[in-house]
N, C-alpha and C. Protein backbone atom coordinates (compact mmCIF):
# COMPACT_ATOMS: atom_id res chain seq x y z
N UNK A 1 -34.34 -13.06 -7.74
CA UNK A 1 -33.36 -13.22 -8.78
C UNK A 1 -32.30 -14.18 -8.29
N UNK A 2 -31.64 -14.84 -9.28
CA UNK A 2 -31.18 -16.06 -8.48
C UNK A 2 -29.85 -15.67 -9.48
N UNK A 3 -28.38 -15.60 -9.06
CA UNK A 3 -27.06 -15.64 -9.35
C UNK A 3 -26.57 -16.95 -10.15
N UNK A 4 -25.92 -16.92 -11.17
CA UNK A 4 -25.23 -17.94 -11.31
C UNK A 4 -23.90 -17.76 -11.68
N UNK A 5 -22.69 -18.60 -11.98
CA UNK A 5 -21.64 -17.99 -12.54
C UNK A 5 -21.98 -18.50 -14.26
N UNK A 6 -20.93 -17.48 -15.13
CA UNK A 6 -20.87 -18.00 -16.33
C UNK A 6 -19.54 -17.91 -17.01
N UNK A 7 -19.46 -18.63 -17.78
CA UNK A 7 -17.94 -19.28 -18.39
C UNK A 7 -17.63 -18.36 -18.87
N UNK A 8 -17.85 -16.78 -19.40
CA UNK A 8 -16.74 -16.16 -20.24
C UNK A 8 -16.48 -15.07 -18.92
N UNK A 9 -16.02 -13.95 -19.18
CA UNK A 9 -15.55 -13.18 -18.40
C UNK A 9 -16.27 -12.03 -17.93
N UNK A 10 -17.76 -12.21 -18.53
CA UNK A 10 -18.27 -10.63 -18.44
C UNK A 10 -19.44 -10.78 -17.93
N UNK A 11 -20.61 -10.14 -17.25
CA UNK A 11 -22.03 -10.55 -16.97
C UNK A 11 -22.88 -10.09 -18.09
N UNK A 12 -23.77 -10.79 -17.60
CA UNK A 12 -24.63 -10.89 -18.90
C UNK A 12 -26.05 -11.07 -18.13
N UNK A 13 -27.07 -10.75 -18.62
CA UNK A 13 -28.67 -11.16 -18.27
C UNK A 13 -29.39 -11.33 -19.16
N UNK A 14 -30.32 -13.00 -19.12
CA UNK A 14 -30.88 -13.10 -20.10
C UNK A 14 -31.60 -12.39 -20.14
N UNK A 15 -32.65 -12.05 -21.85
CA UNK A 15 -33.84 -11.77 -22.12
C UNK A 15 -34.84 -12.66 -21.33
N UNK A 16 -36.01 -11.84 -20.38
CA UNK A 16 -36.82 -12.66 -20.24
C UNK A 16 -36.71 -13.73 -19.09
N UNK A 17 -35.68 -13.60 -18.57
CA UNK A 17 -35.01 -14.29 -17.22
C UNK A 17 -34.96 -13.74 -16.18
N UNK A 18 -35.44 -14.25 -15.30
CA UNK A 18 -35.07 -13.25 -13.77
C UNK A 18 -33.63 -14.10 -13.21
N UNK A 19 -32.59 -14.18 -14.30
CA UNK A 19 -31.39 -14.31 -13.52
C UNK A 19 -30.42 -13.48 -13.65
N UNK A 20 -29.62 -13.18 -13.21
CA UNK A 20 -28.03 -12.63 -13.72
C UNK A 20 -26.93 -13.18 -13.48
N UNK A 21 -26.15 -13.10 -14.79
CA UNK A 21 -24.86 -14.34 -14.79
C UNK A 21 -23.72 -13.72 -14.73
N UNK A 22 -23.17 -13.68 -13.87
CA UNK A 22 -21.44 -13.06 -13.66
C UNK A 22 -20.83 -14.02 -13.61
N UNK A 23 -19.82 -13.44 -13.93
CA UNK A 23 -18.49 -14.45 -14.81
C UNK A 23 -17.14 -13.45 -14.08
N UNK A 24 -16.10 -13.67 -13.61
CA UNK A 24 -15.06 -13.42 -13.14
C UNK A 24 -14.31 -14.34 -13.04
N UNK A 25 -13.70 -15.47 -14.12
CA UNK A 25 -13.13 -15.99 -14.27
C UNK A 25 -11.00 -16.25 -14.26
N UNK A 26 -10.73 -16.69 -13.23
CA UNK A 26 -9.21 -16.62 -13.12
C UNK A 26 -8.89 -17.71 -13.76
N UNK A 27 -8.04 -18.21 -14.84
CA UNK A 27 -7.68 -19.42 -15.62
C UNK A 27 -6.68 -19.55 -14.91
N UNK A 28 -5.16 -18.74 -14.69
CA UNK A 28 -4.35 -19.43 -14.64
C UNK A 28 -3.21 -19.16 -13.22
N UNK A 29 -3.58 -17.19 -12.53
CA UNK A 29 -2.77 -17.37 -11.97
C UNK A 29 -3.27 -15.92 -11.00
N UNK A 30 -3.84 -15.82 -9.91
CA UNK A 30 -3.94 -14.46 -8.66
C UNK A 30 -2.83 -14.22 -8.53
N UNK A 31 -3.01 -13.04 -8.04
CA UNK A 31 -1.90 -11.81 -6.97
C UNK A 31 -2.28 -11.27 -6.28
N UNK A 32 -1.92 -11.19 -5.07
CA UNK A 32 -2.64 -10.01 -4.30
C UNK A 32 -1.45 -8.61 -3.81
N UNK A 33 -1.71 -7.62 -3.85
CA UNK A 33 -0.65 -6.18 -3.47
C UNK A 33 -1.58 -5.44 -2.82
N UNK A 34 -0.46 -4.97 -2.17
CA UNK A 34 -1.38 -3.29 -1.79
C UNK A 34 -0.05 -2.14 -2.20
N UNK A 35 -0.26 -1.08 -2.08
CA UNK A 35 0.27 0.25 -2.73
C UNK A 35 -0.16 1.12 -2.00
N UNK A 36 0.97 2.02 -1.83
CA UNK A 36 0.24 3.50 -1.53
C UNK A 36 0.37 4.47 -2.11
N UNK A 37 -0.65 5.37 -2.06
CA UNK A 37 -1.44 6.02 -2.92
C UNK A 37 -0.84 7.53 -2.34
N UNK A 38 -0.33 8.26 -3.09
CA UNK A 38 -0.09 9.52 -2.59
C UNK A 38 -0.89 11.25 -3.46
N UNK A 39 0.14 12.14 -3.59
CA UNK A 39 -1.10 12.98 -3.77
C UNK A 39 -0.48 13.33 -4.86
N UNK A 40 0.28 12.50 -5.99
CA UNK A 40 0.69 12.66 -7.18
C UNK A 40 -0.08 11.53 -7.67
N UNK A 41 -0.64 11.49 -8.92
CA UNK A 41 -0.57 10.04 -9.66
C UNK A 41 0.44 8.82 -9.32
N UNK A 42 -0.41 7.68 -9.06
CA UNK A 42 0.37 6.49 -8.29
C UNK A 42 -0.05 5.55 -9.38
N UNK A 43 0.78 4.83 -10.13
CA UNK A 43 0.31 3.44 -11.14
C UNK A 43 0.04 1.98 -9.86
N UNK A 44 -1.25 1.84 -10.23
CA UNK A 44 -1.76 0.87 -9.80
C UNK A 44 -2.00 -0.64 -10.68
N UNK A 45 -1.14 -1.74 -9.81
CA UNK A 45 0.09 -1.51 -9.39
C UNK A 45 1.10 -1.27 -9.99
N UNK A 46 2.70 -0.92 -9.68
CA UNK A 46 3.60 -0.63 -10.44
C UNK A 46 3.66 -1.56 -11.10
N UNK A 47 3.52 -2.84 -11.56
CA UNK A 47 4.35 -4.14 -12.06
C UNK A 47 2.60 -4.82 -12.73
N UNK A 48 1.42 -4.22 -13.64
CA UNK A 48 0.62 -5.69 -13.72
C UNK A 48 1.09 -7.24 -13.84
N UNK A 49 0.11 -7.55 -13.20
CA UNK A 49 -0.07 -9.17 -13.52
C UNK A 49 0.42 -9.36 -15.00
N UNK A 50 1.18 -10.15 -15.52
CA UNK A 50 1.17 -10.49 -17.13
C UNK A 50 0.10 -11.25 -17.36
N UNK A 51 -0.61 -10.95 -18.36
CA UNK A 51 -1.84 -11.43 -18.84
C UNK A 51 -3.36 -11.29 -18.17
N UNK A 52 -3.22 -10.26 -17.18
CA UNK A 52 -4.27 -10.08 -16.43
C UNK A 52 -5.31 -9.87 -17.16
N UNK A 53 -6.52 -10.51 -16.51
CA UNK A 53 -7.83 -10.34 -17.42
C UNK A 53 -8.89 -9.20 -16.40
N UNK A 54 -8.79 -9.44 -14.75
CA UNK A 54 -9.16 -8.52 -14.27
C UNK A 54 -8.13 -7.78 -12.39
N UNK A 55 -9.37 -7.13 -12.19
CA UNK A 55 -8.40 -5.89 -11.17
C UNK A 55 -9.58 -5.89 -10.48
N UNK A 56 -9.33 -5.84 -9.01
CA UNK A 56 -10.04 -5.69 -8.08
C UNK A 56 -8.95 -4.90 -7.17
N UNK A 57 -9.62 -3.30 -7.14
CA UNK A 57 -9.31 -2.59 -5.79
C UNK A 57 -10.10 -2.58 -4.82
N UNK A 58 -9.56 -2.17 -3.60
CA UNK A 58 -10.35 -1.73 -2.24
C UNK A 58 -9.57 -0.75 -1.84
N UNK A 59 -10.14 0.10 -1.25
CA UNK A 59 -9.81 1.26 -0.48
C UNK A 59 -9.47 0.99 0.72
N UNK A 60 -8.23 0.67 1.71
CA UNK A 60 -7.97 0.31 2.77
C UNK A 60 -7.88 1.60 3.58
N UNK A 61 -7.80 2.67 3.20
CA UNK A 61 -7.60 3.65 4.03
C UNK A 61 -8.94 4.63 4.64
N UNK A 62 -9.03 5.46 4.79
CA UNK A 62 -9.89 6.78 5.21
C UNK A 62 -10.09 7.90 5.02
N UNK A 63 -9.60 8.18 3.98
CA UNK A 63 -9.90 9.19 2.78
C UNK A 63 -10.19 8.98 1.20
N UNK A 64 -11.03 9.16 0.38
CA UNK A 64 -11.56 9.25 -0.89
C UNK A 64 -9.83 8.96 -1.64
N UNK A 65 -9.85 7.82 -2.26
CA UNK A 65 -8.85 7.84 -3.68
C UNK A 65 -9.37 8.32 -4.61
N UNK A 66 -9.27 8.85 -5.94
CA UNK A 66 -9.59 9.14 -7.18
C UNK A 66 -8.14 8.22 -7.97
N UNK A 67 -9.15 7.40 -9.53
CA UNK A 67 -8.50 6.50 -10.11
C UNK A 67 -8.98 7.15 -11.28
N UNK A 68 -7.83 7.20 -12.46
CA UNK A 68 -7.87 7.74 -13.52
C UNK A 68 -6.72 7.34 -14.53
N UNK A 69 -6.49 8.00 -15.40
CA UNK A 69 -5.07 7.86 -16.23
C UNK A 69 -3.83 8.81 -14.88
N UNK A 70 -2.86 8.43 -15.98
CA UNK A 70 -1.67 9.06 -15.86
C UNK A 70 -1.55 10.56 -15.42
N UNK A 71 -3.20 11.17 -15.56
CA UNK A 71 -2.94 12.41 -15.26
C UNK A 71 -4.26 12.96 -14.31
N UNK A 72 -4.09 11.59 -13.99
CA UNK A 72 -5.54 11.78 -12.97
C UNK A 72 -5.09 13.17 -11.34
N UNK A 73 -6.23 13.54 -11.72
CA UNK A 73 -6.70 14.66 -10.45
C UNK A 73 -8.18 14.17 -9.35
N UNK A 74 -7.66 15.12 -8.54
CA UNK A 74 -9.03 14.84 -7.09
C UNK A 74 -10.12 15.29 -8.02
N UNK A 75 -10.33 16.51 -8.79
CA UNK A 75 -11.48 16.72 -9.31
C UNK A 75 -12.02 16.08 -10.91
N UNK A 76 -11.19 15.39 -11.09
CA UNK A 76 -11.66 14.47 -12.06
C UNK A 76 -11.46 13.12 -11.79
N UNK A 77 -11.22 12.64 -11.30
CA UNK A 77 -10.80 10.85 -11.12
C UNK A 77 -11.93 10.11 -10.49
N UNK A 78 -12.45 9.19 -10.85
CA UNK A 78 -13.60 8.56 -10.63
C UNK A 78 -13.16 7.96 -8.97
N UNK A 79 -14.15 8.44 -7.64
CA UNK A 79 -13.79 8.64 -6.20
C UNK A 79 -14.37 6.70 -5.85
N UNK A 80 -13.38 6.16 -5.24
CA UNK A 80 -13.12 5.53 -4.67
C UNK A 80 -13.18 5.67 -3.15
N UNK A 81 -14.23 5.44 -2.49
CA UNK A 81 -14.24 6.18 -1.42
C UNK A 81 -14.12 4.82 -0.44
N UNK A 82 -13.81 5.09 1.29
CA UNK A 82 -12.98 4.25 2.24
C UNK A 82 -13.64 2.97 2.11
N UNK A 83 -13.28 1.87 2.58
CA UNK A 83 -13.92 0.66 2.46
C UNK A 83 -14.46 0.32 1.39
N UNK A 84 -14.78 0.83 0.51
CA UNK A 84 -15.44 0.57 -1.30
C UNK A 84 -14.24 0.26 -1.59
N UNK A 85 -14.83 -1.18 -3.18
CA UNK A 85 -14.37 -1.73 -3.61
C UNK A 85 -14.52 -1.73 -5.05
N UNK A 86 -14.29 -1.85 -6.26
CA UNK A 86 -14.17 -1.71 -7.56
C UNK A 86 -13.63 -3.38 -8.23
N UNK A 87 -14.32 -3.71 -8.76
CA UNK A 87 -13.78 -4.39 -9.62
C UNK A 87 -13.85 -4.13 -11.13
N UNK A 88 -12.81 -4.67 -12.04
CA UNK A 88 -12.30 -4.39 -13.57
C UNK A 88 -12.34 -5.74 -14.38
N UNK A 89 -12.76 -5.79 -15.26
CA UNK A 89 -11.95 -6.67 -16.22
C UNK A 89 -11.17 -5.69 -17.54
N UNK A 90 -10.18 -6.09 -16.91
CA UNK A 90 -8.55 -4.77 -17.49
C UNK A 90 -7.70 -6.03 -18.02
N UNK A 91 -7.46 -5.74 -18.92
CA UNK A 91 -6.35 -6.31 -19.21
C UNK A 91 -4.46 -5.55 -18.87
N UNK A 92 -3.49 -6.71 -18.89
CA UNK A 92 -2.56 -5.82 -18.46
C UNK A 92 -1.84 -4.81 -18.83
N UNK A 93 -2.00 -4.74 -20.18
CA UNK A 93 -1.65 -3.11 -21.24
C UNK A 93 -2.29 -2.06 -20.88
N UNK A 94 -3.28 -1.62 -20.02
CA UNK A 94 -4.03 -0.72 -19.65
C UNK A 94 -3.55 -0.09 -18.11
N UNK A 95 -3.03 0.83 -18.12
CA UNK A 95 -2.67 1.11 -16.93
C UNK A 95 -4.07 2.14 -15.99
N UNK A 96 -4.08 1.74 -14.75
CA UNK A 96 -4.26 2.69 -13.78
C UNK A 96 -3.76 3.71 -12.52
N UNK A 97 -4.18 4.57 -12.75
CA UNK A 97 -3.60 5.03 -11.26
C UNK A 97 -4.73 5.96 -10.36
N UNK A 98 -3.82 5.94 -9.32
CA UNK A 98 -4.42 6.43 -7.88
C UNK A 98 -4.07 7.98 -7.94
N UNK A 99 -4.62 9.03 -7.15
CA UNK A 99 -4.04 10.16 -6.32
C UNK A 99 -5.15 10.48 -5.03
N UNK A 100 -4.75 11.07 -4.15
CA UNK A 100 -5.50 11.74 -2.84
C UNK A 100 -5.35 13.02 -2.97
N UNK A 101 -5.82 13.27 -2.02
CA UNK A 101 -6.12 15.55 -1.83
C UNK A 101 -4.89 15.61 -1.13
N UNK A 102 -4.30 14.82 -0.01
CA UNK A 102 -3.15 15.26 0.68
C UNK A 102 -2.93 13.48 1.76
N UNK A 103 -1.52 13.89 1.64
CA UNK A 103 -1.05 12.47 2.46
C UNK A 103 -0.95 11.23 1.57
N UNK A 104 -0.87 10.00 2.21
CA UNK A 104 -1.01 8.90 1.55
C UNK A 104 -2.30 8.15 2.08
N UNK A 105 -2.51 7.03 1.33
CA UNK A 105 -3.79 6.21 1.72
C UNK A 105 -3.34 4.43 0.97
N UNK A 106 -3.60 3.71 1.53
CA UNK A 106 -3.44 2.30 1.13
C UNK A 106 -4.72 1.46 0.29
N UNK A 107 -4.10 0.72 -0.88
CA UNK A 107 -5.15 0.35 -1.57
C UNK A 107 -4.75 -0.81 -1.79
N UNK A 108 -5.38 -1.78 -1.56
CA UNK A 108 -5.21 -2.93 -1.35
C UNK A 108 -5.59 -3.72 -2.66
N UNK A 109 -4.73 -4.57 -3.93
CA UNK A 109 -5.32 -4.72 -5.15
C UNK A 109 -5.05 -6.49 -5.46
N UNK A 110 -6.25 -6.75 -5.97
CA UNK A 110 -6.03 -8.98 -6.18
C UNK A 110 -6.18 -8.37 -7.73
N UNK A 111 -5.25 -9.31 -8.65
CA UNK A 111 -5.19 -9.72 -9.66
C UNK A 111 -5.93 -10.69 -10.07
N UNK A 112 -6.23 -11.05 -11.61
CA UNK A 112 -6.46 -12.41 -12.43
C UNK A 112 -6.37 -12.61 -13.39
N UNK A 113 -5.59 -13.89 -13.85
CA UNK A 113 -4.96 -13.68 -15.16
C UNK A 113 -6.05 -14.77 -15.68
């Protein structure tokens, strides 16, 4: 299977093609942050990008994050576990956040608008 990029923002695979086309397109402007993540709901990050089209986390630390809404928990929040990485195409009206089981943990996040 052979990669290519493609001009809009989303992947796609043709019918009938052994290719797949990802698209992660930045028009106008990156960020990069990191945050830490504690054992309350943490908005990731406090401040979006204006006009962000996507979100790329990584897990810098050594314990499981869970990412969810505003009222995200360890036993519901989709696990982000150490060194794993996530990418989004989020726009910036959409908030996320972080929590852990106990302590803090660092999450390291690039923007694209």
């Amino acid at each position: 299977m052979s990669v290519k990029t493609h001009t809009g923002n989303e992947g796609t695979r043709e019918q009938g093609s052994n290719q797949l086309w990802l698209g992660i397109i930045f028009r106008n402007t990156i960020r990069q942050s990191a945050v830490t993540i504690a054992d309350s709901p943490t908005k990731i990050p406090a401040t979006p990008l204006a006009n962000r089209r996507s979100l790329f986390l990584r897990n810098n630390g050594t314990a499981t994050i869970f990412l969810g809404d505003d009222a995200v928990t360890t036993t519901d929040g989709y696990p982000l576990k150490p060194n794993e990485s996530l990418p989004m195409n989020i726009e910036d009206d959409l908030d996320v956040y972080g929590v852990v089981a106990s302590g803090t943990q660092n999450l390291r996040i690039f923007e694209g608008a």
